[in-house]
Structures are given as C-alpha cells and as structure tokens.
C-alpha atoms as a PDB file:
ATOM      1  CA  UNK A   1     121.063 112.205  99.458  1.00  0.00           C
ATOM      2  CA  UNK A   2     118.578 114.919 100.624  1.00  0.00           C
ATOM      3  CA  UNK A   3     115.190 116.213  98.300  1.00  0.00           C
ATOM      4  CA  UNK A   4     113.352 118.654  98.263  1.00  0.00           C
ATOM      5  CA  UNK A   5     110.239 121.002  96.760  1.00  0.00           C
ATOM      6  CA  UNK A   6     110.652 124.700  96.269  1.00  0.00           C
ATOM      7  CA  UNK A   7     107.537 126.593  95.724  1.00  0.00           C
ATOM      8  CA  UNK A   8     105.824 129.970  95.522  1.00  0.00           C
ATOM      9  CA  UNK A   9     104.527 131.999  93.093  1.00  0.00           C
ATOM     10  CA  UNK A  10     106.508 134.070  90.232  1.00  0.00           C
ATOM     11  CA  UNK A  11     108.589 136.183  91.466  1.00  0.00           C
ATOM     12  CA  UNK A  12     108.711 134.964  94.947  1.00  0.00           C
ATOM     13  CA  UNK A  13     112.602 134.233  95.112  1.00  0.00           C
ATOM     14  CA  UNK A  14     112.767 130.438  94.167  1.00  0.00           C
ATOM     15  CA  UNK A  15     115.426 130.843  91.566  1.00  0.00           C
ATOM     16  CA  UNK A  16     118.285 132.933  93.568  1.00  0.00           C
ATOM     17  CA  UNK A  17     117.364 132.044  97.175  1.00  0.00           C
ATOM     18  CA  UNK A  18     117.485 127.560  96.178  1.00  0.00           C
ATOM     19  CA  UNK A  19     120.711 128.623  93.843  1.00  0.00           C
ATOM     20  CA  UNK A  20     122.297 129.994  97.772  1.00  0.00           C
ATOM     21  CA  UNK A  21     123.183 126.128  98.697  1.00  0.00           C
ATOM     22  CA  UNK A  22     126.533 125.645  99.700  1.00  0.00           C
ATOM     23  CA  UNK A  23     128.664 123.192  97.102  1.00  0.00           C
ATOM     24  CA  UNK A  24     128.346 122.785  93.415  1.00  0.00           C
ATOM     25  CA  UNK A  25     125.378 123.116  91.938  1.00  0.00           C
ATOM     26  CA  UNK A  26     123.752 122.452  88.766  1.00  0.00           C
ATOM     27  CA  UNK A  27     120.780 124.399  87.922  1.00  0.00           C
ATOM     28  CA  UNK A  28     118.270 123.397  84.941  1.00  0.00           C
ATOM     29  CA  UNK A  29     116.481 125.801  84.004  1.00  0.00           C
ATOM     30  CA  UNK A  30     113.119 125.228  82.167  1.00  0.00           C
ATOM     31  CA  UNK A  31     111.453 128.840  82.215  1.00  0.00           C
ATOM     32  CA  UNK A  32     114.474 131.256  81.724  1.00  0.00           C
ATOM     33  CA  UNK A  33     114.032 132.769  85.203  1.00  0.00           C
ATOM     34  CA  UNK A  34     117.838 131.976  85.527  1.00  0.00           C
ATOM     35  CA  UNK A  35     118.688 135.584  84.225  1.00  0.00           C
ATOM     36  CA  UNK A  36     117.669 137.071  87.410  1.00  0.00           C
ATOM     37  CA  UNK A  37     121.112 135.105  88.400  1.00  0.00           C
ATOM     38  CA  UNK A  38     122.863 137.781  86.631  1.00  0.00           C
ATOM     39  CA  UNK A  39     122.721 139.897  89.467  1.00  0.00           C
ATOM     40  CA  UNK A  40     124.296 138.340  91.682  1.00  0.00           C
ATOM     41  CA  UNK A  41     127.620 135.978  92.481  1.00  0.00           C
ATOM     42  CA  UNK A  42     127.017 132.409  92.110  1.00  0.00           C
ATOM     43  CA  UNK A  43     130.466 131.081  91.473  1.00  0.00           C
ATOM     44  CA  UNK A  44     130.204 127.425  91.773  1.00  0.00           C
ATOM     45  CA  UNK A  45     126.690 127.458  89.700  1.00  0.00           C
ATOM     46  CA  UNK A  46     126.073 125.740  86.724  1.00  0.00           C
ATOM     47  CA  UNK A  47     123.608 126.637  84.226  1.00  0.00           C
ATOM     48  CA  UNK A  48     122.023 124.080  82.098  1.00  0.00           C
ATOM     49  CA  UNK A  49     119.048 125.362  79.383  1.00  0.00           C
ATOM     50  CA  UNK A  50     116.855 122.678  79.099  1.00  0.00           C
ATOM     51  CA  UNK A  51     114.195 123.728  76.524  1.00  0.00           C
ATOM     52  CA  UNK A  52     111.499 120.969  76.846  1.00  0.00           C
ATOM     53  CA  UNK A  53     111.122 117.415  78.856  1.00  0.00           C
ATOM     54  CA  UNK A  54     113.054 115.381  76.846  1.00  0.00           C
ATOM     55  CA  UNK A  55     115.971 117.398  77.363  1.00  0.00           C
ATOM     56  CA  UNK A  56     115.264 117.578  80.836  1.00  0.00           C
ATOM     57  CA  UNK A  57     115.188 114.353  81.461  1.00  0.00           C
ATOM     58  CA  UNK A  58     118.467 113.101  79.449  1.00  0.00           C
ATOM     59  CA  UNK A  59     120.537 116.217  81.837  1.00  0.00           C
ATOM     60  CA  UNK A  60     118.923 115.033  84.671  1.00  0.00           C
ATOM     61  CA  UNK A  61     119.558 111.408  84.623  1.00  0.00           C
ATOM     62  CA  UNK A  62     123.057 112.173  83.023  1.00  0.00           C
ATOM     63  CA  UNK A  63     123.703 114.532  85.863  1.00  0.00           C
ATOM     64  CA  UNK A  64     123.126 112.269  88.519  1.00  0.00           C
ATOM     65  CA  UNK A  65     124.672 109.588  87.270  1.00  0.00           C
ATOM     66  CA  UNK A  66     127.849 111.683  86.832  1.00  0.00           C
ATOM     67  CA  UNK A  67     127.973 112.979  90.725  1.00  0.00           C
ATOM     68  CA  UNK A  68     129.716 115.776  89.126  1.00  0.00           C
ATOM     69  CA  UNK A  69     127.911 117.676  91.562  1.00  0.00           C
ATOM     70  CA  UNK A  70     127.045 118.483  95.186  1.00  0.00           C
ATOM     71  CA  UNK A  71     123.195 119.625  94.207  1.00  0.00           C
ATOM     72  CA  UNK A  72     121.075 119.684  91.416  1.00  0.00           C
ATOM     73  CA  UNK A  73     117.892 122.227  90.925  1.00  0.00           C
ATOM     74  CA  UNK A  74     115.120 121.750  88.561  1.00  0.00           C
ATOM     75  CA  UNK A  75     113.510 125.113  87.773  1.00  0.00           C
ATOM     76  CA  UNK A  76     111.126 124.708  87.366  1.00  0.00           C
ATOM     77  CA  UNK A  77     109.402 121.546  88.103  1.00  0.00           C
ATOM     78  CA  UNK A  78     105.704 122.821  86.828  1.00  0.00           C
ATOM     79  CA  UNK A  79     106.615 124.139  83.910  1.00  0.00           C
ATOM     80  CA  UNK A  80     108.444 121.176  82.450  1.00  0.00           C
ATOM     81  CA  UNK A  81     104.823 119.262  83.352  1.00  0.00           C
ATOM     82  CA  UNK A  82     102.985 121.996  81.465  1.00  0.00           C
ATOM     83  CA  UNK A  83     105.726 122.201  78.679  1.00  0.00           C
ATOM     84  CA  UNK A  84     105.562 118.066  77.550  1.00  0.00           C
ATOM     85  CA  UNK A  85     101.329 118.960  77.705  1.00  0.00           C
ATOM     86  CA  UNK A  86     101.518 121.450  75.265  1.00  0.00           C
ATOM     87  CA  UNK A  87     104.030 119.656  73.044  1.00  0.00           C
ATOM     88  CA  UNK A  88     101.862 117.175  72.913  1.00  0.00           C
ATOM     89  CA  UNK A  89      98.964 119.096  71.871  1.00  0.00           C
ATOM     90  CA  UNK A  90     101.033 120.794  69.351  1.00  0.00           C
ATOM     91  CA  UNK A  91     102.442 117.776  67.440  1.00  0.00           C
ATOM     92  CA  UNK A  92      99.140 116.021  67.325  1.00  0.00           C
ATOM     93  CA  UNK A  93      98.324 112.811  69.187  1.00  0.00           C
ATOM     94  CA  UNK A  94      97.373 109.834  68.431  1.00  0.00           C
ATOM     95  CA  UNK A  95      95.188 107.427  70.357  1.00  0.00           C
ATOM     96  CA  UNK A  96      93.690 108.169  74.144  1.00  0.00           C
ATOM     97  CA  UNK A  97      95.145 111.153  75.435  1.00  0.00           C
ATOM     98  CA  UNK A  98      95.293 110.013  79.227  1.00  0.00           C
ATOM     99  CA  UNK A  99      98.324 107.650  78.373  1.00  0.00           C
ATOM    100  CA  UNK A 100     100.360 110.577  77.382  1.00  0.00           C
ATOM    101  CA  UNK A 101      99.233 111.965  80.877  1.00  0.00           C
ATOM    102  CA  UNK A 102      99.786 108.750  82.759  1.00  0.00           C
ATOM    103  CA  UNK A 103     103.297 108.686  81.325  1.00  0.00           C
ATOM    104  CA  UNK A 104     104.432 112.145  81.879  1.00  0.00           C
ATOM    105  CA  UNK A 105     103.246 111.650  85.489  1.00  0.00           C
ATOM    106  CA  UNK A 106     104.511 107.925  85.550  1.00  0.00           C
ATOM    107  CA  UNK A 107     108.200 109.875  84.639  1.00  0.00           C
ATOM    108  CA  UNK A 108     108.171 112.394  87.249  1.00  0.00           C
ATOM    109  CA  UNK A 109     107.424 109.806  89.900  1.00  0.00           C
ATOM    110  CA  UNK A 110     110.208 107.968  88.918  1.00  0.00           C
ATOM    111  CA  UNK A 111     112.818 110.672  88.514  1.00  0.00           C
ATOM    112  CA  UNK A 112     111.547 111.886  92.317  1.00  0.00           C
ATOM    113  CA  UNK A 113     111.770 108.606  93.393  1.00  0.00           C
ATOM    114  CA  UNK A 114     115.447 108.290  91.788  1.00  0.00           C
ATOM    115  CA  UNK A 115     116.669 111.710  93.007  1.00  0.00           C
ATOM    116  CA  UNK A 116     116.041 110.335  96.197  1.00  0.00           C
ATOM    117  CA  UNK A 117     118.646 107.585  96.032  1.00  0.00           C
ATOM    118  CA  UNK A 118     121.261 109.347  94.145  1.00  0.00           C
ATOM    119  CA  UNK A 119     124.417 110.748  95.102  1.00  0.00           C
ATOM    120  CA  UNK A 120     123.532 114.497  95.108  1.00  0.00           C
ATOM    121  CA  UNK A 121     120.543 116.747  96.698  1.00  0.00           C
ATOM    122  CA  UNK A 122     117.850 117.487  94.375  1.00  0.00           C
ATOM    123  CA  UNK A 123     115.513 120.745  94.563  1.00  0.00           C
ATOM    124  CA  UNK A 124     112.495 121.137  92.618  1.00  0.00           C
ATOM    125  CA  UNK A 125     111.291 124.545  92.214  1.00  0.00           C
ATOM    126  CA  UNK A 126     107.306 124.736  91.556  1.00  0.00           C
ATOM    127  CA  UNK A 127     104.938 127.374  90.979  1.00  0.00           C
ATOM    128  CA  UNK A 128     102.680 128.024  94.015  1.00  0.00           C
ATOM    129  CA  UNK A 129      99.206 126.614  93.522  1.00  0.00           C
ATOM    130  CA  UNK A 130      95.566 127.614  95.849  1.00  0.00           C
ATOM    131  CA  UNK A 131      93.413 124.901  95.995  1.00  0.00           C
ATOM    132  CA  UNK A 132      90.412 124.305  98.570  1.00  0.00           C
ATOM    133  CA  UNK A 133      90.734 121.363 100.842  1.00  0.00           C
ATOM    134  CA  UNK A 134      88.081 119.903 103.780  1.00  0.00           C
ATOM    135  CA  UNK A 135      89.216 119.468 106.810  1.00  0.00           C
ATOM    136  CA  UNK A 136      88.620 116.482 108.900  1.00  0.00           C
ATOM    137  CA  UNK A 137      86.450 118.721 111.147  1.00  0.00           C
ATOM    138  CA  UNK A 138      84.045 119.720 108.032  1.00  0.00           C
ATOM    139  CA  UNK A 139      85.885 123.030 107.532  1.00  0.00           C
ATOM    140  CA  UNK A 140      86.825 123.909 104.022  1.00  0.00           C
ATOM    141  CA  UNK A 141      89.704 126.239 103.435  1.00  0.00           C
ATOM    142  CA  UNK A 142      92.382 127.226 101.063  1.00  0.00           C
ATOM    143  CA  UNK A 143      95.344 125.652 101.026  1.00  0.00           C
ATOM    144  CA  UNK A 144      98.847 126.781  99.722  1.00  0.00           C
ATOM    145  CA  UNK A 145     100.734 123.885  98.118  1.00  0.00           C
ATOM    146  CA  UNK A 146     103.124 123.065  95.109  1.00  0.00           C
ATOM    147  CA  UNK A 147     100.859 123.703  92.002  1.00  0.00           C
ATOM    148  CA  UNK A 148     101.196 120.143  90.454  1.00  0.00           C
ATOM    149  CA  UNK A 149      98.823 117.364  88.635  1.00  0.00           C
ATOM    150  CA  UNK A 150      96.391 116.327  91.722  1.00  0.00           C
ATOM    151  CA  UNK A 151      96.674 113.050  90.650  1.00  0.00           C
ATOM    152  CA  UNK A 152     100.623 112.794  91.643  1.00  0.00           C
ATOM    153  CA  UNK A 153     100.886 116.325  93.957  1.00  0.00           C
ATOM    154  CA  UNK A 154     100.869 114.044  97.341  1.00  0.00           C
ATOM    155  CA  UNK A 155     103.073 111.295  96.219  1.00  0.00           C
ATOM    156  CA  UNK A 156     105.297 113.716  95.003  1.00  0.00           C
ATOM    157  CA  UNK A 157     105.567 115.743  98.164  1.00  0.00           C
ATOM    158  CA  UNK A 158     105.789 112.129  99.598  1.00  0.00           C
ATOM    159  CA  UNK A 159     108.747 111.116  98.156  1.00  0.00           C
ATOM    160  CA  UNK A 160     110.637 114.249  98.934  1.00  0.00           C
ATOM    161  CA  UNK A 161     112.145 114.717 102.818  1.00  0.00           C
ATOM    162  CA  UNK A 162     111.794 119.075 102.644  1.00  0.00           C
ATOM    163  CA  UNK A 163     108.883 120.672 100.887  1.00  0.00           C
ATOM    164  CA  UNK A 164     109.222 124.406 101.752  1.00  0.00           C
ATOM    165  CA  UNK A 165     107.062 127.713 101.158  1.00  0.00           C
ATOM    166  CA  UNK A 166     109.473 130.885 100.127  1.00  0.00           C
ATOM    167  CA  UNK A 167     108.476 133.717 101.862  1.00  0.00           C
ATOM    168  CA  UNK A 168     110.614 136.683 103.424  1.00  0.00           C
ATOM    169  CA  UNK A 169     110.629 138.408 106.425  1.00  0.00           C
ATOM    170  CA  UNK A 170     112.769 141.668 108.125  1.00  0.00           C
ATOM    171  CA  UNK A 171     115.462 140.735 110.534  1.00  0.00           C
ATOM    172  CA  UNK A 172     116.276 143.076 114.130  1.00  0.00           C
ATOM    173  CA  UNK A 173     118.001 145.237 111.902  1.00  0.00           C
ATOM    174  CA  UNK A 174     114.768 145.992 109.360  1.00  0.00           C
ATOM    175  CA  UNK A 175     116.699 144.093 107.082  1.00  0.00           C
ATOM    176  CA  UNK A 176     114.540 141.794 104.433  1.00  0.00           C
ATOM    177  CA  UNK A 177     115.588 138.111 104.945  1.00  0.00           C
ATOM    178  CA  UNK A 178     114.402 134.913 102.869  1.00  0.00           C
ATOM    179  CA  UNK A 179     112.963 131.963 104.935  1.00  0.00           C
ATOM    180  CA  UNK A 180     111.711 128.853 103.890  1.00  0.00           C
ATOM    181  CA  UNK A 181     108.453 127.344 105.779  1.00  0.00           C
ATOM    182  CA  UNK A 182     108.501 123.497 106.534  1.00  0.00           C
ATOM    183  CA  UNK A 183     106.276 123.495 109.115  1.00  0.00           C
ATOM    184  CA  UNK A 184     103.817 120.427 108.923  1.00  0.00           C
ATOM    185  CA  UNK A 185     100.995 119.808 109.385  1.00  0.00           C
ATOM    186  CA  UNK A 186      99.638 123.579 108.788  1.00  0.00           C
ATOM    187  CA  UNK A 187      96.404 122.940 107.175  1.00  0.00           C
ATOM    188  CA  UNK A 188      96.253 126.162 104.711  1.00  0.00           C
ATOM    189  CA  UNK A 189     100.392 125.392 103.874  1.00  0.00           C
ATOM    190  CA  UNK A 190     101.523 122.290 102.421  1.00  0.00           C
ATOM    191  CA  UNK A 191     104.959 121.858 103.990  1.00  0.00           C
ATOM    192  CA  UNK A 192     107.605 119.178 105.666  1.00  0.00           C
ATOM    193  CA  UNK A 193     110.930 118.788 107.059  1.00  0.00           C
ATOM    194  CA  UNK A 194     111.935 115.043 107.726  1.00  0.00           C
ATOM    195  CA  UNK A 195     115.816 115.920 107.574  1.00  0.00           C
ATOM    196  CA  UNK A 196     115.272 118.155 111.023  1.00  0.00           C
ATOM    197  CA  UNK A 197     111.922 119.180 112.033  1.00  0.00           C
ATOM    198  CA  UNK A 198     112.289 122.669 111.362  1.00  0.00           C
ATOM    199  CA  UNK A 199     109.025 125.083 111.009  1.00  0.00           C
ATOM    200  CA  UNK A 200     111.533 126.899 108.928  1.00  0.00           C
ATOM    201  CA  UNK A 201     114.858 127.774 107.604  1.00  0.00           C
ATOM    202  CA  UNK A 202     117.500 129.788 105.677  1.00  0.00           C
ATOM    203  CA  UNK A 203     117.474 129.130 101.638  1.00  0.00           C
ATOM    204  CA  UNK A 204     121.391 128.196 102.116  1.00  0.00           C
ATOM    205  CA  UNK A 205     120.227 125.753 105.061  1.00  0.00           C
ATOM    206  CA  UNK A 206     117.638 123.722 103.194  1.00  0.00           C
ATOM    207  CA  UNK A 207     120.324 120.739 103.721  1.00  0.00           C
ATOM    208  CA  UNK A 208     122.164 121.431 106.498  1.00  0.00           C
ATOM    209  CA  UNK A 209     121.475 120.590 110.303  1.00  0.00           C
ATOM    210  CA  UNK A 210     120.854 123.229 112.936  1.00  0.00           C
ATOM    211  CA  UNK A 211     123.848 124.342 114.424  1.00  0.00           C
ATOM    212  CA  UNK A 212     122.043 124.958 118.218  1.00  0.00           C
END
C-alpha cells in the first residue's frame, strides 16, 4: 500500500486533518496531541497510546501484520526519535553512544521500508524542521522539510511515495480549508507525490486519485 510524511509545525493541523482519511484507521499517538480529536467525529478511529519506542514499535509491527485496518498514523514520527534519545540518556549507557543512534535510525528505516510493503497506508506525522540548504546555482536558502536525523531525513522521504506540507487556505466562500503541498521539486519545501503528481491535495485525499 500507499506512505506517506505529514509535517508542520505544532499546531499546524497534522493530527485531525491525517485522522480525515476515509476507512479504518489506527492512530498511535506518541505526544498526546490526540485530545484535540475530542472535538470532533472520528467514528472509525482508533486510538492507540504508545508511551515510548518500544511500545511503538511492538503496535506497529503487530498492527500491520494484523490488516485489521485500512490506515495506520504514527503521531508523531519525531517525537518517538527524540523520546528513545532521551531514554537513553536517562537510563545510562554503556559503551559508544553512536550505536544506540545507528540503531534507532537503523529501526526507523526498516519500519518505513516495511510500511511500504504492507497491507495498509501508513502516515507519519513529523514536526516541521528549517534548515539551510545550497543550491546547485550557489544560492543558499532555507528550506522547509520534515524535522528528522540528517543522517536518515532523505532516505526516509525516499522510501515514502507522498511527503506533504500542512498548510490552509480560504475557499470562494472565505471559508478556511486544509491543503496538503506535494509539489516537488520546490527548493525552500521538501515535498513529493509519486501516487499522482499533485502540487497539492485535500487531507482526506492523501490516498486517493483525482477524480478530473
């Protein structure tokens, strides 16, 4: 099935606008942003706590090997990185420190990678990070992208067909809409849409083809 990144920064709209996918979901929530959820209807959500990367890791393997469900969101993404870190720290640590690193990044890539031949679309929400890039030309500039460890940000973006910017808009009618940007090759927005070549799209569309 279909994957995807998520990203913007807190309080942009990740949580309720990637929880507006059509089918059952299952959302794992990392950060307790999932209380937002309380405001509105999301009937055919499930809620999973998942309080550190352990626990993460056993629902989402467990979860996709079930096919229980239609979609599965990770919310979020950075924090679980950021989470194992500090645990480490915490609890001491023995030995060179950059294994622990190489195998919490060595685990993400392979959960991306596996998400991407399971039987159920995966989102992973991520805070928004600003980093400055050079451009071929010479040109440095900022550049809006998932905030994850540089030394696995572009193969994780890689291995994921969407990787979409939240941002909102107002309709004709003044009214505030959601949108997703996954235009590529923007160089101050990291985005991509290999499913259907969109510059951008509904939250509830992230999977679904263009009707036109």
């Amino acid at each position: 099935m279909a994957t995807a990144i998520v990203y913007g920064a807190p309080g942009s709209g990740k949580t309720i606008n990637t929880t507006r996918i059509p089918g059952k979901s299952l959302l794992l929530s990392s950060d307790n942003s999932a209380l937002v959820l309380n405001n509105f209807e999301r009937p055919n959500l499930t809620i999973k706590e998942v309080r550190n990367f352990k626990e993460f890791v056993d629902a989402f393997e467990s979860a996709t090997t079930a096919k229980q469900y239609d979609n599965i969101i990770v919310d979020c993404l950075t924090d679980l990185i950021d989470a194992y870190i500090v645990e480490i720290r915490e609890n001491g640590f023995s030995g060179d420190i950059r294994q622990h690193y190489l195998a919490i990044y060595t685990k993400v890539k392979f959960l991306v990678r596996k998400a991407a031949f399971c039987a159920t679309n995966c989102i992973f929400n991520c805070w928004e990070d600003v980093e400055l890039v050079t451009l071929p030309s010479g040109e440095m500039v900022n550049r809006v992208s998932p905030m994850l460890p540089s030394k696995i940000k572009q193969q994780v973006c890689g291995l994921c067909n969407v990787v979409a910017y939240v941002t909102s808009a107002n309709d004709k009618s003044n009214k505030r809409q959601w949108y997703f940007i996954t235009e590529g090759g923007n160089p101050t927005m990291m985005g991509k849409d290999q499913l259907y070549l969109r510059k951008n799209c509904k939250p509830e569309d992230i999977f679904t083809a263009p009707k036109n």
